[in-house]
C-alpha atoms as a PDB file:
ATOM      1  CA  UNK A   1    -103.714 -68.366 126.131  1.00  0.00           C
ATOM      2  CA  UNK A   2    -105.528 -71.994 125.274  1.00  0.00           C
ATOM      3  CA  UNK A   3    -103.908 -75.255 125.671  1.00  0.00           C
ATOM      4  CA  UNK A   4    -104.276 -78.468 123.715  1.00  0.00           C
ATOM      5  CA  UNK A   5    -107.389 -80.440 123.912  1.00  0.00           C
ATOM      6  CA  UNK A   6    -107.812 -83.892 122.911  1.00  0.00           C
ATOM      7  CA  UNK A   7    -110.987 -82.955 121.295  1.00  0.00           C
ATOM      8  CA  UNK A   8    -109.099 -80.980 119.062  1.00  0.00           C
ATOM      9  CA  UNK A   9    -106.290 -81.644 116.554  1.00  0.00           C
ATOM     10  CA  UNK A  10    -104.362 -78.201 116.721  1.00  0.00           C
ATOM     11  CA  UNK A  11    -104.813 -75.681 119.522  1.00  0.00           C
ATOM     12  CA  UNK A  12    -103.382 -72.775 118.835  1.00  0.00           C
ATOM     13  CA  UNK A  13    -101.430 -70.361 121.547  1.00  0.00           C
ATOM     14  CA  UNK A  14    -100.887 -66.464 121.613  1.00  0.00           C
ATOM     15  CA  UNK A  15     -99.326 -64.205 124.000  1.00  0.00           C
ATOM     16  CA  UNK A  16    -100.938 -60.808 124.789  1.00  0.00           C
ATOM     17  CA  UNK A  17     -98.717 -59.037 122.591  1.00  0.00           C
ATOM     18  CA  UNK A  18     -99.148 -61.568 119.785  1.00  0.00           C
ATOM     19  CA  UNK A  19     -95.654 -61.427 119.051  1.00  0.00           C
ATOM     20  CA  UNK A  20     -95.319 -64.894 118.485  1.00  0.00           C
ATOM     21  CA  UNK A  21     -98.108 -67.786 117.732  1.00  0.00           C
ATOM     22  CA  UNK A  22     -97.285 -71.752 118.718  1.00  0.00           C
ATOM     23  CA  UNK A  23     -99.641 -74.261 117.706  1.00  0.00           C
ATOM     24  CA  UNK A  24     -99.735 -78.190 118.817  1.00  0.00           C
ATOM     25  CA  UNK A  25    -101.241 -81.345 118.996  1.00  0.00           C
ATOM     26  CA  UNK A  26    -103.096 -82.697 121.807  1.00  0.00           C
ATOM     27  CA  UNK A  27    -100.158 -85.746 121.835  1.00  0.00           C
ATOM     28  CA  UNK A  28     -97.552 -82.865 121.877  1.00  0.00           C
ATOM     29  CA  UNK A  29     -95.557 -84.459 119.405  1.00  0.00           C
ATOM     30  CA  UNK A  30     -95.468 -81.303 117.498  1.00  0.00           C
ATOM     31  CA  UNK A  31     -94.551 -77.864 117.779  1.00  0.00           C
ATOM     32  CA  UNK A  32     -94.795 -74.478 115.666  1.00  0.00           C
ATOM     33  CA  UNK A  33     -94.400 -71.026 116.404  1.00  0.00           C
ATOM     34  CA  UNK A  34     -94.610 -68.002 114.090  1.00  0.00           C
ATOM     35  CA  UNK A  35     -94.776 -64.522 114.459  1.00  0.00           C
ATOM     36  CA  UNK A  36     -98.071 -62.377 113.221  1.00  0.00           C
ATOM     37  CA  UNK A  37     -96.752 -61.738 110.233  1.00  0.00           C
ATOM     38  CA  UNK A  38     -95.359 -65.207 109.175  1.00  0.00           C
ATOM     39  CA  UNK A  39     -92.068 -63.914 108.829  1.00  0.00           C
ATOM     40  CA  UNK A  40     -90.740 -66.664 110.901  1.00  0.00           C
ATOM     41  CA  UNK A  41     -91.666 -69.964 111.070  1.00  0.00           C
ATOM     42  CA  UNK A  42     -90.292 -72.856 113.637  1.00  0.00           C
ATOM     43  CA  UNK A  43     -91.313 -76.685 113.899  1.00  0.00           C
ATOM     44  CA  UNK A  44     -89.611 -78.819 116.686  1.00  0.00           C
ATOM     45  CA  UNK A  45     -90.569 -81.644 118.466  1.00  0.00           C
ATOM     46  CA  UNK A  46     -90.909 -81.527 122.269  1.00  0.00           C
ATOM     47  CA  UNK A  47     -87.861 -83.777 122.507  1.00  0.00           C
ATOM     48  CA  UNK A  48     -86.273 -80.605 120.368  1.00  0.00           C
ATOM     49  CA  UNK A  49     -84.514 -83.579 118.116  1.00  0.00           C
ATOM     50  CA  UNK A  50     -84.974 -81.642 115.363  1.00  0.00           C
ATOM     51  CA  UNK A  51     -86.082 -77.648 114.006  1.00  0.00           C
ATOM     52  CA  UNK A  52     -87.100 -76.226 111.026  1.00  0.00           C
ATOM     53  CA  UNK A  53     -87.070 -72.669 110.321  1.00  0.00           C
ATOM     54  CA  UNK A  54     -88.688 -71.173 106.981  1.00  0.00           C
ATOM     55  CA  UNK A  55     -88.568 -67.206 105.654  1.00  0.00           C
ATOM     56  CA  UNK A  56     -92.065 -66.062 104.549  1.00  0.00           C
ATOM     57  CA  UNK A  57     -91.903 -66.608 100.761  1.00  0.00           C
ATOM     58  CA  UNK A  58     -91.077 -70.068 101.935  1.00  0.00           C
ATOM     59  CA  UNK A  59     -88.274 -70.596  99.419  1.00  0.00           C
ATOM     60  CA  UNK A  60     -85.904 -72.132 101.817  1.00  0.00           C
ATOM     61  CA  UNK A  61     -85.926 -74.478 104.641  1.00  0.00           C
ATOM     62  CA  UNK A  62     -83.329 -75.776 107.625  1.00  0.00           C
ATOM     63  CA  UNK A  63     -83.287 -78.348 109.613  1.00  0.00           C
ATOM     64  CA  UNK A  64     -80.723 -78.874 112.232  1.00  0.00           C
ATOM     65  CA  UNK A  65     -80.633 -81.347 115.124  1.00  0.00           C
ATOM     66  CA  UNK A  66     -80.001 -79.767 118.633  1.00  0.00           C
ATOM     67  CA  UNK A  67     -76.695 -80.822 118.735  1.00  0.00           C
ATOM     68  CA  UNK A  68     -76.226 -79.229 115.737  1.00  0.00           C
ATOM     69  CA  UNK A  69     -74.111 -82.020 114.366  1.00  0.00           C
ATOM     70  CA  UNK A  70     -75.725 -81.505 110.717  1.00  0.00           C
ATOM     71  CA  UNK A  71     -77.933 -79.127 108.613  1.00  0.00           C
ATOM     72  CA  UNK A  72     -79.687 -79.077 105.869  1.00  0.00           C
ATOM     73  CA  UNK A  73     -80.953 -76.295 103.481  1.00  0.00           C
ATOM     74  CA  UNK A  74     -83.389 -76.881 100.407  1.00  0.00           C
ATOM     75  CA  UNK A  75     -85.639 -74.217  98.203  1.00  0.00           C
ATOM     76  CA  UNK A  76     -89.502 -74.212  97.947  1.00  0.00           C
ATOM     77  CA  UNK A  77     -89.182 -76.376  95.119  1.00  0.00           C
ATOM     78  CA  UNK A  78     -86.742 -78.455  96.310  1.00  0.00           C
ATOM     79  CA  UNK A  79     -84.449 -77.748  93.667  1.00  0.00           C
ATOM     80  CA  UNK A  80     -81.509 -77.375  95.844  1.00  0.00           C
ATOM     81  CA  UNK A  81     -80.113 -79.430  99.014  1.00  0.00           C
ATOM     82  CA  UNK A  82     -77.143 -78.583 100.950  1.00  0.00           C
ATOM     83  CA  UNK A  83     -75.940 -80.226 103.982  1.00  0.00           C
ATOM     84  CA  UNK A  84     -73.064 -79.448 105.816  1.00  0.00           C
ATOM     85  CA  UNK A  85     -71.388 -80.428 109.611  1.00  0.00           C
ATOM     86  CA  UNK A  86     -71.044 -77.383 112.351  1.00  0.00           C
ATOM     87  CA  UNK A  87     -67.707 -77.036 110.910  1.00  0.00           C
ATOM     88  CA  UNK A  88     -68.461 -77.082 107.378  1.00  0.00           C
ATOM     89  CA  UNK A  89     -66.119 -80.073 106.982  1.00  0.00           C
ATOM     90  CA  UNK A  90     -68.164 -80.945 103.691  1.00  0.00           C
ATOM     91  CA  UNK A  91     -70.858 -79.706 101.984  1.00  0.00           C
ATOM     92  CA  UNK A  92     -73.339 -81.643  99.458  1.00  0.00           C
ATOM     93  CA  UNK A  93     -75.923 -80.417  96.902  1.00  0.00           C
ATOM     94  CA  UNK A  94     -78.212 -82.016  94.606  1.00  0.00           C
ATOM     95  CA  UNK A  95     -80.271 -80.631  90.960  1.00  0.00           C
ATOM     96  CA  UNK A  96     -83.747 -80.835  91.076  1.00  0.00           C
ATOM     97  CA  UNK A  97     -84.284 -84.049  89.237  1.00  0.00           C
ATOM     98  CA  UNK A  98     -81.330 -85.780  91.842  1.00  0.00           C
ATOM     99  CA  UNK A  99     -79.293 -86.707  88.873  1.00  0.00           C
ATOM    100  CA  UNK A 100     -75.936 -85.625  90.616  1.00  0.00           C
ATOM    101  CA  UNK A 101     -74.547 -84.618  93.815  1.00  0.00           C
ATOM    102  CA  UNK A 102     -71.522 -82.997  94.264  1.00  0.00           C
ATOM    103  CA  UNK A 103     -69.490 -82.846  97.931  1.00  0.00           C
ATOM    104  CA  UNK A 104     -66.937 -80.486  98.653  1.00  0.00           C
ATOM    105  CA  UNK A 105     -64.698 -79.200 101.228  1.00  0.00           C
ATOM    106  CA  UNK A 106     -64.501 -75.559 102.676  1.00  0.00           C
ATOM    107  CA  UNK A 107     -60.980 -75.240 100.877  1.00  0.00           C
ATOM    108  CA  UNK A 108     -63.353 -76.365  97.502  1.00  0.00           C
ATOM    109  CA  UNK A 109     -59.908 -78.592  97.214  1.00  0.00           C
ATOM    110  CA  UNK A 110     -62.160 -81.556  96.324  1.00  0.00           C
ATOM    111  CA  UNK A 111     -65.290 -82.158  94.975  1.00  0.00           C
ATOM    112  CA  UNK A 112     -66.863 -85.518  94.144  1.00  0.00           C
ATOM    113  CA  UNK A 113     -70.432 -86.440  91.779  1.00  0.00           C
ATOM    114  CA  UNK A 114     -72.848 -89.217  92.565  1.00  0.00           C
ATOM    115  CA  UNK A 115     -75.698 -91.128  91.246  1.00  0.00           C
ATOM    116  CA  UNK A 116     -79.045 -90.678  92.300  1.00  0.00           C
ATOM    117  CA  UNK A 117     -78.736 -93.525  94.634  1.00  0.00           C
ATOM    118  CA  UNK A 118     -76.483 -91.867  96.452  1.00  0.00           C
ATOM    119  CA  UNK A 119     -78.975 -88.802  97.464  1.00  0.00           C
END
């Protein structure tokens, strides 16, 4: 296993196994770990405020604080946002170009469309 350097900008880190790969820089403000196969991929910062997770073709992305107060989900593209509180109290989603967004409760009982300003 190797450590950060300041000489370098990204220091990469495997276990014996290789089961999983974490990579940082020498400031520690960043943090990745994958798995061989790049199945998995997670990014948090060491104060763990917030983590992204990605699936291997890459076509969608989360990000959730570590209280888990909110989440967000958006394809490769970014075609597609959702975000929605731990208890799915409402839901929003944008188009590609951000021309609308629409929020909604679980129950779908009400839904509501915005400009792009309101992203």
């Amino acid at each position: 296993m190797s450590t950060c350097s300041p000489s370098s900008k990204w220091v990469s880190r495997c276990s014996p196994s290789r089961k999983w790969e974490s990579t940082c820089s020498p400031s520690k403000k960043l943090m990745s770990r994958c798995s061989p196969n790049r199945k998995r991929v997670s990014r948090c910062s060491p104060s763990r405020k917030w983590v992204s997770r990605c699936s291997p073709s890459r076509k969608w992305v989360s990000r959730c604080s570590p209280s888990r107060k909110w989440v967000s989900r958006c394809s490769l593209l970014g075609k597609c946002v959702s975000r929605y509180s731990p208890l799915r109290k409402w839901v929003s989603r944008c188009s590609p170009s951000r021309k609308w967004a629409s929020r909604c409760s679980p129950s779908k009982k009400l839904m509501s469309r915005c400009s792009p300003s309101r992203k």
